[in-house]
PDB file of N, CA and C in Angstrom:
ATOM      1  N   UNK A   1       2.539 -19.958   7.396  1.00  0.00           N
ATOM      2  CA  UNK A   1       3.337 -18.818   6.978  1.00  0.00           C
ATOM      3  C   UNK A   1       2.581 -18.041   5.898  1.00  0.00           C
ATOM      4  N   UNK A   2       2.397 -16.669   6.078  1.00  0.00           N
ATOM      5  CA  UNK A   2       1.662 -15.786   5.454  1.00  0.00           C
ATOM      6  C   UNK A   2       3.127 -15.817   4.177  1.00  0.00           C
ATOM      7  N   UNK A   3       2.137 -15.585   2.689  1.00  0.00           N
ATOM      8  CA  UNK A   3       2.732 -15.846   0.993  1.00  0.00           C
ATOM      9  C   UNK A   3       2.836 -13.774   1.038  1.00  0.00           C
ATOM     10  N   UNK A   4       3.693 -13.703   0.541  1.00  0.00           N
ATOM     11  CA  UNK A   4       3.571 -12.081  -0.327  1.00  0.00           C
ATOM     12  C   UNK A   4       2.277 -11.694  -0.856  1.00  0.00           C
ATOM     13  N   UNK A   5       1.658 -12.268  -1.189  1.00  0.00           N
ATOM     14  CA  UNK A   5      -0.311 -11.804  -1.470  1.00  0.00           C
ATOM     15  C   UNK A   5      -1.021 -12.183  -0.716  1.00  0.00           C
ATOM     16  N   UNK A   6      -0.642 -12.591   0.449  1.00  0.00           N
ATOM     17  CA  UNK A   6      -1.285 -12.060   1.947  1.00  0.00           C
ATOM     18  C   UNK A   6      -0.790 -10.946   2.557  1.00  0.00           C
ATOM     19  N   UNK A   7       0.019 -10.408   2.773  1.00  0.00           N
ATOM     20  CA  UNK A   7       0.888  -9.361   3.005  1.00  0.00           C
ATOM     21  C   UNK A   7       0.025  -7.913   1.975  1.00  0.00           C
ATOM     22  N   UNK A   8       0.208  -8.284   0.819  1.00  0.00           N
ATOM     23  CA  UNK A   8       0.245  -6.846   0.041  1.00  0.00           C
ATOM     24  C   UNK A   8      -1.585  -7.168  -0.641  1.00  0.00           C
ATOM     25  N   UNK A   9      -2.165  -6.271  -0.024  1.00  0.00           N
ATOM     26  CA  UNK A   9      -3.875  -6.568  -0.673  1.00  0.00           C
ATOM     27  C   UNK A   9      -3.887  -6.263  -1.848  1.00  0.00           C
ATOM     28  N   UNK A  10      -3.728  -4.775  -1.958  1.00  0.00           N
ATOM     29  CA  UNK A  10      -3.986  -3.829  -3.026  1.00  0.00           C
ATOM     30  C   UNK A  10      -3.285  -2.825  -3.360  1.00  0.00           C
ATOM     31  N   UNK A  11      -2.955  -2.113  -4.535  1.00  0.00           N
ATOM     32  CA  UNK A  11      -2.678  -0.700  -4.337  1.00  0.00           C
ATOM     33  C   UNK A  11      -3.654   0.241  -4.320  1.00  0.00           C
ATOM     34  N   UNK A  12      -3.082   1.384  -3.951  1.00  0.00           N
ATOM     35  CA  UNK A  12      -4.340   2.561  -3.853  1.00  0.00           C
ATOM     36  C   UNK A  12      -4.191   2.927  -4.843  1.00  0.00           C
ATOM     37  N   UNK A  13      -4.739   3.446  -5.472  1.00  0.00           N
ATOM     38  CA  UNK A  13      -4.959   4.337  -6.796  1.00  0.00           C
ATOM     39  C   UNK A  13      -5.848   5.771  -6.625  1.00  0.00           C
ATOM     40  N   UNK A  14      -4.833   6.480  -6.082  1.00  0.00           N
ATOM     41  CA  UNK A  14      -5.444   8.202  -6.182  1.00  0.00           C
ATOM     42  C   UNK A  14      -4.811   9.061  -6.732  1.00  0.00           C
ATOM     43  N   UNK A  15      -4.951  10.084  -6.374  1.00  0.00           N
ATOM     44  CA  UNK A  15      -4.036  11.641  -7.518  1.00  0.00           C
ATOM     45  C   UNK A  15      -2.983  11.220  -7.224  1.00  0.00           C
ATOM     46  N   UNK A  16      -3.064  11.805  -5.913  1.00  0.00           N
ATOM     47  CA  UNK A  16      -2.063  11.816  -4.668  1.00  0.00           C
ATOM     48  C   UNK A  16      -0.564  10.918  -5.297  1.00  0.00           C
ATOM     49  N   UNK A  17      -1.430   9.406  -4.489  1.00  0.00           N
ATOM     50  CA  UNK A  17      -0.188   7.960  -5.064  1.00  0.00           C
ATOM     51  C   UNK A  17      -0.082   7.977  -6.612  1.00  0.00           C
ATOM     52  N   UNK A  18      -0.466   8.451  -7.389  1.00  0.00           N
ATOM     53  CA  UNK A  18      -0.288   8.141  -8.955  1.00  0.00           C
ATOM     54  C   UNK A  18       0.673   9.628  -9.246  1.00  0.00           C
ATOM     55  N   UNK A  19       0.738  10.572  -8.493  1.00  0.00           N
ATOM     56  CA  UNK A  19       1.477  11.650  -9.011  1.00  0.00           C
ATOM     57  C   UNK A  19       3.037  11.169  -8.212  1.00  0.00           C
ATOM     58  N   UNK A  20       2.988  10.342  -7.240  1.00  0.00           N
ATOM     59  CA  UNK A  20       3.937  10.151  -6.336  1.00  0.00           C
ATOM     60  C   UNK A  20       4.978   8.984  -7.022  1.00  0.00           C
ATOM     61  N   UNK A  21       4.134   8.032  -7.820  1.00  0.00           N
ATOM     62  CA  UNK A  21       4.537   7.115  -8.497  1.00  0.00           C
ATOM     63  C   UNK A  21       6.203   7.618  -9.775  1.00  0.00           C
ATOM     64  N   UNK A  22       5.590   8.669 -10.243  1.00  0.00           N
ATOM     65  CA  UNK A  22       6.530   9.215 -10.867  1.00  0.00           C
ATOM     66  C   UNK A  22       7.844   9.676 -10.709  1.00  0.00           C
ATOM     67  N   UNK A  23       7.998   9.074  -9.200  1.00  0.00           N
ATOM     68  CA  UNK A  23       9.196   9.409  -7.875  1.00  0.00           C
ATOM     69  C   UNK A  23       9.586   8.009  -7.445  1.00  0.00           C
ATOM     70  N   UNK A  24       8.975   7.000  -8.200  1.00  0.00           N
ATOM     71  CA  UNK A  24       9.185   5.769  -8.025  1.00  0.00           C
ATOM     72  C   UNK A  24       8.725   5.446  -6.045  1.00  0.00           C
ATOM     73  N   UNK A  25       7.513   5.570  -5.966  1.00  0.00           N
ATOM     74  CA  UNK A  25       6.882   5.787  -4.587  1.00  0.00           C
ATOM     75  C   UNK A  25       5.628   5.625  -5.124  1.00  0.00           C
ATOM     76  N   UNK A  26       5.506   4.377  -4.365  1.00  0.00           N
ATOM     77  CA  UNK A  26       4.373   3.559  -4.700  1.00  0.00           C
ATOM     78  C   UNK A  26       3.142   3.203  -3.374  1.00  0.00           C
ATOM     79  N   UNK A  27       2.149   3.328  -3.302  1.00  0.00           N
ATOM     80  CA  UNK A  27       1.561   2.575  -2.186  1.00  0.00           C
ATOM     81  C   UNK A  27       0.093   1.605  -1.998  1.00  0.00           C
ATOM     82  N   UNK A  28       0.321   0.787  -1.279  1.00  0.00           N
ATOM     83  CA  UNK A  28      -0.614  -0.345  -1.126  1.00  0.00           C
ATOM     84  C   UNK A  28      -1.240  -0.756   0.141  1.00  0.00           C
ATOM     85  N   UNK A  29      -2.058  -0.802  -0.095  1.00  0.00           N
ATOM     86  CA  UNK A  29      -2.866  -1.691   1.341  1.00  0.00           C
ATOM     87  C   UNK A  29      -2.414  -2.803   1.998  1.00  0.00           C
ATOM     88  N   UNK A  30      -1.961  -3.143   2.868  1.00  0.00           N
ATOM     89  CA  UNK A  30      -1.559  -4.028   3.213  1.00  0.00           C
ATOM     90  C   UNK A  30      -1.921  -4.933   4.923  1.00  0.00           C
ATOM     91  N   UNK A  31      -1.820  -5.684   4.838  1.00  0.00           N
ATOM     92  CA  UNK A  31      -2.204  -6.832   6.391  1.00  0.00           C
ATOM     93  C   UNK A  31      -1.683  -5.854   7.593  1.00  0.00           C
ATOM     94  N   UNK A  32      -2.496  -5.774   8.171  1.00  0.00           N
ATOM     95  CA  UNK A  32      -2.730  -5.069   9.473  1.00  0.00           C
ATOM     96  C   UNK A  32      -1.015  -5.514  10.305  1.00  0.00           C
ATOM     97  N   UNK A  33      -1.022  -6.767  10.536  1.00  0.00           N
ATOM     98  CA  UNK A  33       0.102  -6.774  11.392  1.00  0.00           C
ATOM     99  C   UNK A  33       1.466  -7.190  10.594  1.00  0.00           C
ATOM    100  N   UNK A  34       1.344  -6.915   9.314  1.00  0.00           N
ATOM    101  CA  UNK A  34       2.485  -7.069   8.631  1.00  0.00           C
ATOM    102  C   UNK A  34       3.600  -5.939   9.051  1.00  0.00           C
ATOM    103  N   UNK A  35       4.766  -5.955   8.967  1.00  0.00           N
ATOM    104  CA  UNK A  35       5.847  -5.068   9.442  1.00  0.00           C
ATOM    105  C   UNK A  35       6.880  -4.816   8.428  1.00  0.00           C
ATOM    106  N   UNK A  36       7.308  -3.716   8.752  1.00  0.00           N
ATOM    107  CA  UNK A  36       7.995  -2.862   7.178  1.00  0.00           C
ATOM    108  C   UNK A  36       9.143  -4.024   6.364  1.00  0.00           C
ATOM    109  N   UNK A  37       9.538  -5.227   6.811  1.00  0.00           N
ATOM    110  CA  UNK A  37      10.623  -5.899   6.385  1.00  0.00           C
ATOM    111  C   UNK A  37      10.006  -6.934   5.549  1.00  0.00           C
ATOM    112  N   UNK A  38       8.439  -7.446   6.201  1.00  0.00           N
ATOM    113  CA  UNK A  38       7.696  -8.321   5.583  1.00  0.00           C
ATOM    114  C   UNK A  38       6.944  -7.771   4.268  1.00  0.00           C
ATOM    115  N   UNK A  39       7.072  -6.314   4.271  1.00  0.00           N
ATOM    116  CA  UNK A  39       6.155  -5.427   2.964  1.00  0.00           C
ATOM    117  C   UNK A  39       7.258  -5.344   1.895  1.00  0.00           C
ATOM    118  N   UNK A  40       8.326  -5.201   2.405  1.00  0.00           N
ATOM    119  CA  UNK A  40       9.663  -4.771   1.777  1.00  0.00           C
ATOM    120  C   UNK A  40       9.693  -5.917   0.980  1.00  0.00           C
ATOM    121  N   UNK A  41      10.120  -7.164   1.430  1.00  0.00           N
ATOM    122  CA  UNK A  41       9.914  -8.257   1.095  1.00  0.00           C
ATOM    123  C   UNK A  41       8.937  -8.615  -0.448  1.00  0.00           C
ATOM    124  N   UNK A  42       7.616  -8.650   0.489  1.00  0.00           N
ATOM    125  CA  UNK A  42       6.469  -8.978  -0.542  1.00  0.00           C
ATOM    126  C   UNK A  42       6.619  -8.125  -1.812  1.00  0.00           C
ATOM    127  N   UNK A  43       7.004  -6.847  -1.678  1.00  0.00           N
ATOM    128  CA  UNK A  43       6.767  -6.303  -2.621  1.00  0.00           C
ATOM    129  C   UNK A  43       7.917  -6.817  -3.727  1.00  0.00           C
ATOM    130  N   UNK A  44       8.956  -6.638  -3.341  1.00  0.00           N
ATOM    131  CA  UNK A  44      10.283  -7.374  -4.045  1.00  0.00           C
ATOM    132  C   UNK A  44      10.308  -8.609  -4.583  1.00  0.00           C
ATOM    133  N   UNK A  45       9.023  -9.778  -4.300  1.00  0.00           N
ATOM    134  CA  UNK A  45       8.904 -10.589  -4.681  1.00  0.00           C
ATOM    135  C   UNK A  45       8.018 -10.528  -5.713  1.00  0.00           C
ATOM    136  N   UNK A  46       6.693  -9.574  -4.927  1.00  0.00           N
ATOM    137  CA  UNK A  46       5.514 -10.550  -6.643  1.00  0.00           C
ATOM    138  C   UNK A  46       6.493  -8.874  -7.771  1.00  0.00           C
ATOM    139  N   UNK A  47       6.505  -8.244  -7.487  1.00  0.00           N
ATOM    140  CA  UNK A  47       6.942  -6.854  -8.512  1.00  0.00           C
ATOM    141  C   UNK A  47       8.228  -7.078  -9.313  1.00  0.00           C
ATOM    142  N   UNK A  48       9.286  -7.824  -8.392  1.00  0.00           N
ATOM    143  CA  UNK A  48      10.892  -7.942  -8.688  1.00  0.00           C
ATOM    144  C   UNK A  48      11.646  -6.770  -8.925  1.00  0.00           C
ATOM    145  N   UNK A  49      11.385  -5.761  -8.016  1.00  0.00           N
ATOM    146  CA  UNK A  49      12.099  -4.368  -7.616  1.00  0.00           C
ATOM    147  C   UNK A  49      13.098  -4.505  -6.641  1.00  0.00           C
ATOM    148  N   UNK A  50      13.797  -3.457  -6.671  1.00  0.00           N
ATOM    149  CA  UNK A  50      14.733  -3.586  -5.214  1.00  0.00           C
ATOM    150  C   UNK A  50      14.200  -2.305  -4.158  1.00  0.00           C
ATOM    151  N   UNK A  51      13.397  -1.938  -3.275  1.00  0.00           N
ATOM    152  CA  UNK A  51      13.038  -1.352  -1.892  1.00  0.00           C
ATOM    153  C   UNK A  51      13.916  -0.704  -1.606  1.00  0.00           C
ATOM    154  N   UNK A  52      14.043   0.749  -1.523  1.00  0.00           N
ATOM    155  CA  UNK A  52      14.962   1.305  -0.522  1.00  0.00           C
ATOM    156  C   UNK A  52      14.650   1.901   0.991  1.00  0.00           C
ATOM    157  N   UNK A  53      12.959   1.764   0.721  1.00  0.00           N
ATOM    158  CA  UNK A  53      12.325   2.992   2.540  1.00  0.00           C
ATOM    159  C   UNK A  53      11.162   2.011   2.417  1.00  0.00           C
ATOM    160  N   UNK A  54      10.483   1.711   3.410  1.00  0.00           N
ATOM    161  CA  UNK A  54       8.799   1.663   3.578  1.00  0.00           C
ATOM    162  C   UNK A  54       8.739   2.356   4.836  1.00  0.00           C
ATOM    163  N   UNK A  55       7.349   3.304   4.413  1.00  0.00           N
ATOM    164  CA  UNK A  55       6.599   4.065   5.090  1.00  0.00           C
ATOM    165  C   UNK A  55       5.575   3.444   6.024  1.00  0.00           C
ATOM    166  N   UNK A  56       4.700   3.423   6.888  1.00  0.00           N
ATOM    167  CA  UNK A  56       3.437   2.910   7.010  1.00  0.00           C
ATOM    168  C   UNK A  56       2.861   4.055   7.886  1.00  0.00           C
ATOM    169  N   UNK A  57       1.388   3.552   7.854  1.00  0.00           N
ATOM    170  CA  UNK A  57       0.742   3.935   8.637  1.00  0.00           C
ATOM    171  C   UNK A  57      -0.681   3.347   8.785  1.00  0.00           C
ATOM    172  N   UNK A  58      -1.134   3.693   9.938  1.00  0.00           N
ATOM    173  CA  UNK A  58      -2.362   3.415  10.432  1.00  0.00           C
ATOM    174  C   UNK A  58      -3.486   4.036  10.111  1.00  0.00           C
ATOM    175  N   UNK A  59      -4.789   3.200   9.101  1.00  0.00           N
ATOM    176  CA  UNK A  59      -6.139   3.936   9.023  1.00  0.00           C
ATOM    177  C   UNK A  59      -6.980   3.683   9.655  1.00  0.00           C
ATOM    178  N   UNK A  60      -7.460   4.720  10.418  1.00  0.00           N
ATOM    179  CA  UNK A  60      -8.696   3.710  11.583  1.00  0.00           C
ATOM    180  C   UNK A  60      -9.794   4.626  10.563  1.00  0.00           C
ATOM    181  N   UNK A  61     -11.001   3.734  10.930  1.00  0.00           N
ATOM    182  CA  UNK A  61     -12.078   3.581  10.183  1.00  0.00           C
ATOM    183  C   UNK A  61     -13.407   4.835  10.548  1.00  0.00           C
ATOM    184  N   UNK A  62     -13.747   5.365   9.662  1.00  0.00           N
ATOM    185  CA  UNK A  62     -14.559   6.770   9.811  1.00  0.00           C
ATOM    186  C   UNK A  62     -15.631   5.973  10.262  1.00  0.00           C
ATOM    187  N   UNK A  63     -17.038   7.015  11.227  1.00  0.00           N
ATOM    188  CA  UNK A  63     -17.793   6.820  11.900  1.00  0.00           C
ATOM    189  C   UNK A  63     -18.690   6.420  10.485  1.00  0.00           C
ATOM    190  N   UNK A  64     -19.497   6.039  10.650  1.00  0.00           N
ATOM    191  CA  UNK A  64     -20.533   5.794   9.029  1.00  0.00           C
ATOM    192  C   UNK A  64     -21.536   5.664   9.809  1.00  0.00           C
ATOM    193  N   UNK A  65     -22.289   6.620   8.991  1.00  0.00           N
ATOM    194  CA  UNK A  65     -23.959   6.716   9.334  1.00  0.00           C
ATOM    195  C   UNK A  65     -24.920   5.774   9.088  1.00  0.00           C
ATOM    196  N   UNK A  66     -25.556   4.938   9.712  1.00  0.00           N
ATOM    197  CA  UNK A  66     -26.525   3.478   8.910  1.00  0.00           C
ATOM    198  C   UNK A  66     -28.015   4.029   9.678  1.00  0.00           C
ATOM    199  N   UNK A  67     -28.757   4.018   8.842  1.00  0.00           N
ATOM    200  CA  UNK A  67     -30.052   4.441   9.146  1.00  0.00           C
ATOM    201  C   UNK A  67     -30.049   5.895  10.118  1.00  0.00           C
ATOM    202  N   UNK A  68     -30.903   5.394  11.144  1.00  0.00           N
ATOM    203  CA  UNK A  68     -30.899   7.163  12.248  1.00  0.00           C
ATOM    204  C   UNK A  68     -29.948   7.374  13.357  1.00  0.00           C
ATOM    205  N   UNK A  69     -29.173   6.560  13.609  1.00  0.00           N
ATOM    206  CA  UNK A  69     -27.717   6.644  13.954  1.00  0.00           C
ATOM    207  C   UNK A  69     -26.846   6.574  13.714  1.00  0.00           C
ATOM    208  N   UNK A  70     -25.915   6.770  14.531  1.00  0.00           N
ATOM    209  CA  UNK A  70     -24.246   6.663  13.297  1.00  0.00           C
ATOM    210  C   UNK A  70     -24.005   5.163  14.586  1.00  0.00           C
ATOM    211  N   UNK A  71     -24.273   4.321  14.062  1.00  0.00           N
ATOM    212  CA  UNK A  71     -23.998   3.247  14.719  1.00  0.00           C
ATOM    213  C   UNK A  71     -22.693   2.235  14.082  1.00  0.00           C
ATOM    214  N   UNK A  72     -22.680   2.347  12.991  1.00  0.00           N
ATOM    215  CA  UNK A  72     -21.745   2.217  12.192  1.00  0.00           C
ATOM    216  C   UNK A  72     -20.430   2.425  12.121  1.00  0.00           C
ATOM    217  N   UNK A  73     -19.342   1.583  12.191  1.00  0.00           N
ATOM    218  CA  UNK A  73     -17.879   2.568  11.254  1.00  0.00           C
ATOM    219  C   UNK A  73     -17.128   1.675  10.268  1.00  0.00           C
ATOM    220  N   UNK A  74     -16.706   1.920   9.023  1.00  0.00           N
ATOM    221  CA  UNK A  74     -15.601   1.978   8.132  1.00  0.00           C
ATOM    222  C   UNK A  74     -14.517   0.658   8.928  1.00  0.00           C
ATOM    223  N   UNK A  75     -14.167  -0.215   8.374  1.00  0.00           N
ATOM    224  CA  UNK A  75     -13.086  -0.971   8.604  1.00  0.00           C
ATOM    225  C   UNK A  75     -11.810  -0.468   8.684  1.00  0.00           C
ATOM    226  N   UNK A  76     -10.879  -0.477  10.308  1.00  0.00           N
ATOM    227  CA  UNK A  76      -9.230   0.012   9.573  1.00  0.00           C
ATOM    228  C   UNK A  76      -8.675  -1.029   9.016  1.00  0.00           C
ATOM    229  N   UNK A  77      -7.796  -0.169   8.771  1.00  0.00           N
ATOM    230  CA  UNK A  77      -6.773  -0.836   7.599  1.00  0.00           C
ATOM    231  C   UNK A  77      -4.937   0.140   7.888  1.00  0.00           C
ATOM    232  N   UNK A  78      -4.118  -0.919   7.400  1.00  0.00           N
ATOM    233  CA  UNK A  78      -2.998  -0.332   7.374  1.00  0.00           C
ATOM    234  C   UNK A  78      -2.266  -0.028   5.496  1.00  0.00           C
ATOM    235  N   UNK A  79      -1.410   1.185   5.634  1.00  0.00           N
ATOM    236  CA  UNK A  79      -1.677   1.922   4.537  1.00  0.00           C
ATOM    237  C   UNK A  79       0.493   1.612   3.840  1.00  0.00           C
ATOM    238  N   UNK A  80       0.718   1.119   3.457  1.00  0.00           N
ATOM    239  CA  UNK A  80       2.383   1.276   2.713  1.00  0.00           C
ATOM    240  C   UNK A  80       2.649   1.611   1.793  1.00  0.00           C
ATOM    241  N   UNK A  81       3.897   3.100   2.133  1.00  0.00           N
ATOM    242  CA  UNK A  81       4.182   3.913   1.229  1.00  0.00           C
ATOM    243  C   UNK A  81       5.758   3.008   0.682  1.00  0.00           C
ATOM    244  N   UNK A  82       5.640   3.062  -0.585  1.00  0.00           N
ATOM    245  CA  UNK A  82       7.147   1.759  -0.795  1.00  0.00           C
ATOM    246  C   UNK A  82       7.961   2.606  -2.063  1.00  0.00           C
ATOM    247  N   UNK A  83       9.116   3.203  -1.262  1.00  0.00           N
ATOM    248  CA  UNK A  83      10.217   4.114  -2.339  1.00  0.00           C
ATOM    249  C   UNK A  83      11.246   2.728  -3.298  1.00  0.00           C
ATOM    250  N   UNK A  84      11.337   3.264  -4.077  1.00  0.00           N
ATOM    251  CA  UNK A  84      11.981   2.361  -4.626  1.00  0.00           C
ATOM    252  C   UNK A  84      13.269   2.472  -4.923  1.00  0.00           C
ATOM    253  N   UNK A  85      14.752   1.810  -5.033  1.00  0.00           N
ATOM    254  CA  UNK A  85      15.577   2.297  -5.497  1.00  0.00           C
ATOM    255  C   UNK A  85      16.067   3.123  -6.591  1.00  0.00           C
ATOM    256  N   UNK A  86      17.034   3.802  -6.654  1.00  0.00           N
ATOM    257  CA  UNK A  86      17.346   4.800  -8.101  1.00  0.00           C
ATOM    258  C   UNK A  86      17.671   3.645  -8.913  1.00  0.00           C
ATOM    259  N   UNK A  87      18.093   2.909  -9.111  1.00  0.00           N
ATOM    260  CA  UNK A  87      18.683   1.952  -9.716  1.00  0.00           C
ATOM    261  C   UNK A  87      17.711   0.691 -10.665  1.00  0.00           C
ATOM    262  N   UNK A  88      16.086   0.549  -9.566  1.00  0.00           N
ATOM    263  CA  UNK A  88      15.380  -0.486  -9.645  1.00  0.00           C
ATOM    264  C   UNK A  88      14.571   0.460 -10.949  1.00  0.00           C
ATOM    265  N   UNK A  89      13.984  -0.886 -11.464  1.00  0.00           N
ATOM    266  CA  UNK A  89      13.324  -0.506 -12.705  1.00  0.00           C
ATOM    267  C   UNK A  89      11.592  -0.220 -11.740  1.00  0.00           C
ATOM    268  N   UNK A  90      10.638   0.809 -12.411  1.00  0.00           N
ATOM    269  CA  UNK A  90       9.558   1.091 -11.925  1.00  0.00           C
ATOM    270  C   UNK A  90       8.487  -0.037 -11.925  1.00  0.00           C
ATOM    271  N   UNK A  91       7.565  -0.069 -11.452  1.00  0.00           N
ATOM    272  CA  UNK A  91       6.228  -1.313 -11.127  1.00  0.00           C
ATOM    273  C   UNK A  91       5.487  -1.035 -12.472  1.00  0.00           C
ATOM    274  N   UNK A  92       5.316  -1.838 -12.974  1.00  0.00           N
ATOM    275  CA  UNK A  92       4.741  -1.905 -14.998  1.00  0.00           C
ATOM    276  C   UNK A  92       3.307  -1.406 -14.267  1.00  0.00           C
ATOM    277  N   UNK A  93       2.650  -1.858 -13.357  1.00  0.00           N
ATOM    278  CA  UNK A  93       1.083  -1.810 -12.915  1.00  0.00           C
ATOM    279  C   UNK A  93       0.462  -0.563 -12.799  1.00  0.00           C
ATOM    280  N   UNK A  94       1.793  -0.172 -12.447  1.00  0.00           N
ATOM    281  CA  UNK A  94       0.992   1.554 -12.475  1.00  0.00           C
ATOM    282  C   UNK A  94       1.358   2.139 -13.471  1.00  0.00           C
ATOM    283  N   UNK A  95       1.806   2.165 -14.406  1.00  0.00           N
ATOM    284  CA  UNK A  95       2.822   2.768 -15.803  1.00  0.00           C
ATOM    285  C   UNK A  95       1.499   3.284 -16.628  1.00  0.00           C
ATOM    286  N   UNK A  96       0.139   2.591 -16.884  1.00  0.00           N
ATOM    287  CA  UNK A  96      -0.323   2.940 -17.669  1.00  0.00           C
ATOM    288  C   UNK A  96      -1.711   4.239 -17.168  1.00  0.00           C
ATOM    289  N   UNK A  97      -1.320   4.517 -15.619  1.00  0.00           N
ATOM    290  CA  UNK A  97      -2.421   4.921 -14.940  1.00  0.00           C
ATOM    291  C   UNK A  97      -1.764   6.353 -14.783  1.00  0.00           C
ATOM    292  N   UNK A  98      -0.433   6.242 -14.655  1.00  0.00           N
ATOM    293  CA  UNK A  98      -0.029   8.588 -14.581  1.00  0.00           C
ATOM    294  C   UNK A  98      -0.385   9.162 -15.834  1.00  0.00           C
TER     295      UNK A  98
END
C-alpha cells in the first residue's frame, strides 16, 4: 500500500502556483496513477487541511535535444491543483514563499 509521500512528490513552486496560493490553491507533483481521492487524502494527512476540489492533469514530457538529434524527451509527470476549504487553515510551507 502506497503511504501519502508516495502519492504527493513535490510542490511546484512558480509565479503562477505561489500567486494562486493566496486563494488557498495549492499544487504538487504527484504519482502518475494516483487518483483525485488518493491526493485529497495524502494531502489532508501529511498538511492536516480539509480539501474541498482536486484538479489534475497530465504532463507529457517535451522533446529534448541530446547531442545532433532530438533523440531525447523530458519525463511525464502528473500535475495536482488542491483548493482548500474556506474554513481550513492554509499549508505553513508555502507561507513564507508569496
Amino acid at each position: 500500500m502506497k503511504t501519502a509521500y508516495d502519492i504527493i512528490k513535490r510542490p511546484i513552486v512558480t509565479e503562477q502556483s505561489m500567486e494562486s496560493a493566496t486563494y488557498k490553491k495549492y499544487t504538487f507533483e504527484v504519482a502518475k496513477d494516483a487518483n483525485k481521492i488518493e491526493i485529497a487524502k495524502a494531502v489532508e494527512e501529511i498538511f492536516g487541511v480539509k480539501v474541498a476540489k482536486v484538479n489534475t492533469l497530465n504532463m507529457y514530457g517535451k522533446a529534448k535535444r541530446l547531442g545532433r538529434y532530438p533523440a531525447g524527451h523530458r519525463a511525464s509527470w502528473k500535475k495536482a491543483m488542491v483548493t482548500l476549504t474556506e474554513d481550513s487553515k492554509s499549508i505553513e510551507f508555502f507561507e513564507g514563499m508569496v
